[in-house]
Protein backbone atom coordinates (compact mmCIF):
# COMPACT_ATOMS: atom_id res chain seq x y z
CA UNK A 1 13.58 -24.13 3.16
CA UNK A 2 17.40 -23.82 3.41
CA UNK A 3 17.53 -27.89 3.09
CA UNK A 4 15.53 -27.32 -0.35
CA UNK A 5 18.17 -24.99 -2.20
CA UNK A 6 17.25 -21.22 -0.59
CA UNK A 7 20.90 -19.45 -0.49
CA UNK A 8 22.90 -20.70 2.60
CA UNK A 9 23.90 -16.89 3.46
CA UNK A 10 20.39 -15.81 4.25
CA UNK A 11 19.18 -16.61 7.66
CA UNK A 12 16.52 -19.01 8.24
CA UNK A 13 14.66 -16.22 10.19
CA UNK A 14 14.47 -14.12 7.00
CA UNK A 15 13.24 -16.67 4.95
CA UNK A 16 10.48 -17.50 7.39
CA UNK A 17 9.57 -13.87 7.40
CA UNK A 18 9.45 -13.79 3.49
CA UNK A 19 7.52 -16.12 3.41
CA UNK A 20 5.35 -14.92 6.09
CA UNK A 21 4.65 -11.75 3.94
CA UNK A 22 3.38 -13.69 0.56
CA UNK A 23 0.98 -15.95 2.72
CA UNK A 24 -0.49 -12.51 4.54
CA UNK A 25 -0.59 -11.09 0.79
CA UNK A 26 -2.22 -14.06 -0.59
CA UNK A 27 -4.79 -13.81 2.69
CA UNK A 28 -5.08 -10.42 2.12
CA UNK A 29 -6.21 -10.66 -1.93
CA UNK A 30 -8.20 -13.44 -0.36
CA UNK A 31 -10.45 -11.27 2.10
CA UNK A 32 -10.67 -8.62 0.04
CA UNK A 33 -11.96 -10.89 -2.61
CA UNK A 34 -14.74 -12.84 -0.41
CA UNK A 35 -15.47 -9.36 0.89
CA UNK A 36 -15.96 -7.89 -2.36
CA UNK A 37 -17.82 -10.84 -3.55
CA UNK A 38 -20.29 -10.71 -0.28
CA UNK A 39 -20.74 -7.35 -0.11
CA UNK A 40 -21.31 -6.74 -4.28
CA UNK A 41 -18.29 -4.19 -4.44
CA UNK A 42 -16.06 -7.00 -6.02
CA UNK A 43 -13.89 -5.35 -8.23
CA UNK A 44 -14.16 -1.90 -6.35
CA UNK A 45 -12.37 -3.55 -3.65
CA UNK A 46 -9.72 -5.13 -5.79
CA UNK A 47 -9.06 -2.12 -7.24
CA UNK A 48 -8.28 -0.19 -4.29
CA UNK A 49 -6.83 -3.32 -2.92
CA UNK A 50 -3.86 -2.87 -6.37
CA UNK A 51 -3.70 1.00 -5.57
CA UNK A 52 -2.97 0.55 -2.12
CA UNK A 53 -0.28 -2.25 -2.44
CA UNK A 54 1.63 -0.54 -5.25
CA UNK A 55 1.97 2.86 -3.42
CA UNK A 56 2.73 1.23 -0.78
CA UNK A 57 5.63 -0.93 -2.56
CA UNK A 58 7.18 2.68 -3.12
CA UNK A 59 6.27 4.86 -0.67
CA UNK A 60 6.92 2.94 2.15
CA UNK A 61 4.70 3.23 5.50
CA UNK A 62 3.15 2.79 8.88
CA UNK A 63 3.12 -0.79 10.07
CA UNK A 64 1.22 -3.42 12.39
CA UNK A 65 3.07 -5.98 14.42
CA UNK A 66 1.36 -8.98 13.72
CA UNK A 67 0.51 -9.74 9.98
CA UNK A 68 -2.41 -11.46 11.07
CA UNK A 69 -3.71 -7.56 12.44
CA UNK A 70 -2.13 -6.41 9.41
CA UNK A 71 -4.18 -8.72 7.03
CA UNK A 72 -7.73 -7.65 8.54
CA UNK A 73 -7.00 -4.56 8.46
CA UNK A 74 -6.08 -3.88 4.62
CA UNK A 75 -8.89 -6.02 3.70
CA UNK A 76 -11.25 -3.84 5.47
CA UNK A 77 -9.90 -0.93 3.96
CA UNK A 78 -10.03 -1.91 0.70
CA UNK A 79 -13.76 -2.74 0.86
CA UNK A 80 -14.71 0.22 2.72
CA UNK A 81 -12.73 2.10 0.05
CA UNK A 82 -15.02 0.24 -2.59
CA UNK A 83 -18.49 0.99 -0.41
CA UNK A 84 -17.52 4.61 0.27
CA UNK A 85 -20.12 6.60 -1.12
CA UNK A 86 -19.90 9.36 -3.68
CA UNK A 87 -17.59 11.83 -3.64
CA UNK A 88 -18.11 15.15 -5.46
CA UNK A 89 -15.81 15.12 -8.20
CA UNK A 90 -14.98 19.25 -6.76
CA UNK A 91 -13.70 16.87 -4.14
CA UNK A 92 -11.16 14.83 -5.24
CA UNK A 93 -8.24 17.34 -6.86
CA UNK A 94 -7.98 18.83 -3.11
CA UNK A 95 -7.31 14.99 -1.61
CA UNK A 96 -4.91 14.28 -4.18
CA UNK A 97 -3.06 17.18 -2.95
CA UNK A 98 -3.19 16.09 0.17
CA UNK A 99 -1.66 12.91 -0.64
CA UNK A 100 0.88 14.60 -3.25
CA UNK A 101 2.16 16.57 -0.28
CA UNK A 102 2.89 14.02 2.12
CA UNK A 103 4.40 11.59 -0.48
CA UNK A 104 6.79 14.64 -1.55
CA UNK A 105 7.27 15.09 1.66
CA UNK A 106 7.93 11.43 3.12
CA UNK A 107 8.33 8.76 0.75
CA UNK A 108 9.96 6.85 0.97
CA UNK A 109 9.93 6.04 4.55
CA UNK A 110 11.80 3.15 4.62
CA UNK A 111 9.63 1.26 6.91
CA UNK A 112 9.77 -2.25 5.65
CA UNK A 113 11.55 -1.25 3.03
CA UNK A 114 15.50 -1.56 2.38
CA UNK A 115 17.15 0.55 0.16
CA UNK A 116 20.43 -0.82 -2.11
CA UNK A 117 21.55 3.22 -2.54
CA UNK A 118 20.39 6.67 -3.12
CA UNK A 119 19.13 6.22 -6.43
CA UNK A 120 16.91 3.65 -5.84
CA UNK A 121 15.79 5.38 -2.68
CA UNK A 122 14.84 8.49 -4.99
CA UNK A 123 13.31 6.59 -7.65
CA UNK A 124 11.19 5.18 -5.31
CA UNK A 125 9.87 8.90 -4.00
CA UNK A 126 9.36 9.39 -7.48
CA UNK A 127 7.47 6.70 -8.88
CA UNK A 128 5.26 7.09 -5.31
CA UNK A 129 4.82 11.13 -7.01
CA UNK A 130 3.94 9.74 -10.30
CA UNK A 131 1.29 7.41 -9.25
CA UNK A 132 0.03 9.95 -7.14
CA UNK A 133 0.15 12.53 -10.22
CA UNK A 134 -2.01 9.88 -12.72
CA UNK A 135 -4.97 10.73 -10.06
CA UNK A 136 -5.12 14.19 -11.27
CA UNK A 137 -5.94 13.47 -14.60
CA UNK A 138 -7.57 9.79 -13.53
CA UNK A 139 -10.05 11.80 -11.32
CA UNK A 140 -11.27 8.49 -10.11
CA UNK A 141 -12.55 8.34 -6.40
CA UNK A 142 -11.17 4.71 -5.85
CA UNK A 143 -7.92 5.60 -6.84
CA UNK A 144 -7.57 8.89 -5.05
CA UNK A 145 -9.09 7.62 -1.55
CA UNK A 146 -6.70 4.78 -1.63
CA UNK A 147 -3.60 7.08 -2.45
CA UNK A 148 -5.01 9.34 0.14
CA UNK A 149 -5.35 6.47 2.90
CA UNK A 150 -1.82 5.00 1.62
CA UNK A 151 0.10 8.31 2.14
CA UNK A 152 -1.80 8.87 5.62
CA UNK A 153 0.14 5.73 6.75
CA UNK A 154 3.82 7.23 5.85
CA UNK A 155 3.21 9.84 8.84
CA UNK A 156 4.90 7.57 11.51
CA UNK A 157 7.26 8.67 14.62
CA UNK A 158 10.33 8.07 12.75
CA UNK A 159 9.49 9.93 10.24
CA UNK A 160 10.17 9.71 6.15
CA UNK A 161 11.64 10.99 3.25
């Protein structure tokens, strides 16, 4: 990669790890697809599959070891997400507050995540609020399970905000 034009001040070790993380994200919109596809909940699953990633760009959170657990893992909760039954629509307002809270409260967390100064840091917490905010007017169960399960993950030992 470095041979091929990649800047000579970033370490080879980074770019293998960047790279890393757009094959697992390809693998994972892969899975999630075929899963979708198999199980009928196609675009359920790719749905909370874009809810999950993009409050997660923000927000930060809780993270596996090895991509390759990482990978399985989202997949299968994005199409368990999509094959969740119904919820009562009474329902949903009280887990969006749930996840409101604990983004106010935590995101960003930083995990995975680095931060060029404050501001960026605090835009982040606050497009992670806003997204979470849509729901309440959204109302739709996809949308607030996956914010739900996305926020669950910035409760880690180190702690957020």
């Amino acid at each position: 990669m470095k041979r091929n034009g990649a800047d000579p001040s970033v370490s080879e070790r980074t770019l293998r790890f960047a790279l890393m993380l757009w094959i697992s994200m390809i693998f994972i919109i892969m899975l999630t697809a075929a899963g979708g596809i198999f199980l009928g909940v196609f675009s359920e699953a790719i749905a909370a599959l874009a809810v999950l990633g993009l409050l997660r760009y923000f927000s930060g959170g809780w993270h596996f070891k090895q991509m390759d657990a990482c990978v399985i893992f989202t997949a299968a909760v994005a199409i368990g997400i999509a094959m969740m039954p119904a919820i009562e629509e009474i329902w949903l307002i009280p887990l969006n507050i749930v996840s409101l809270a604990l983004v106010l409260l935590l995101a960003p967390t930083g995990h995975g995540q680095k931060f060029s100064n404050v501001k960026q840091k605090t835009a982040f917490k606050w497009i992670s609020v806003i997204l979470v905010t849509i729901n309440f007017v959204a109302l739709n169960q996809i949308a607030v399970v996956s914010t739900l399960f996305q926020s669950l993950t910035l409760i880690t030992r180190k702690g957020g905000g």
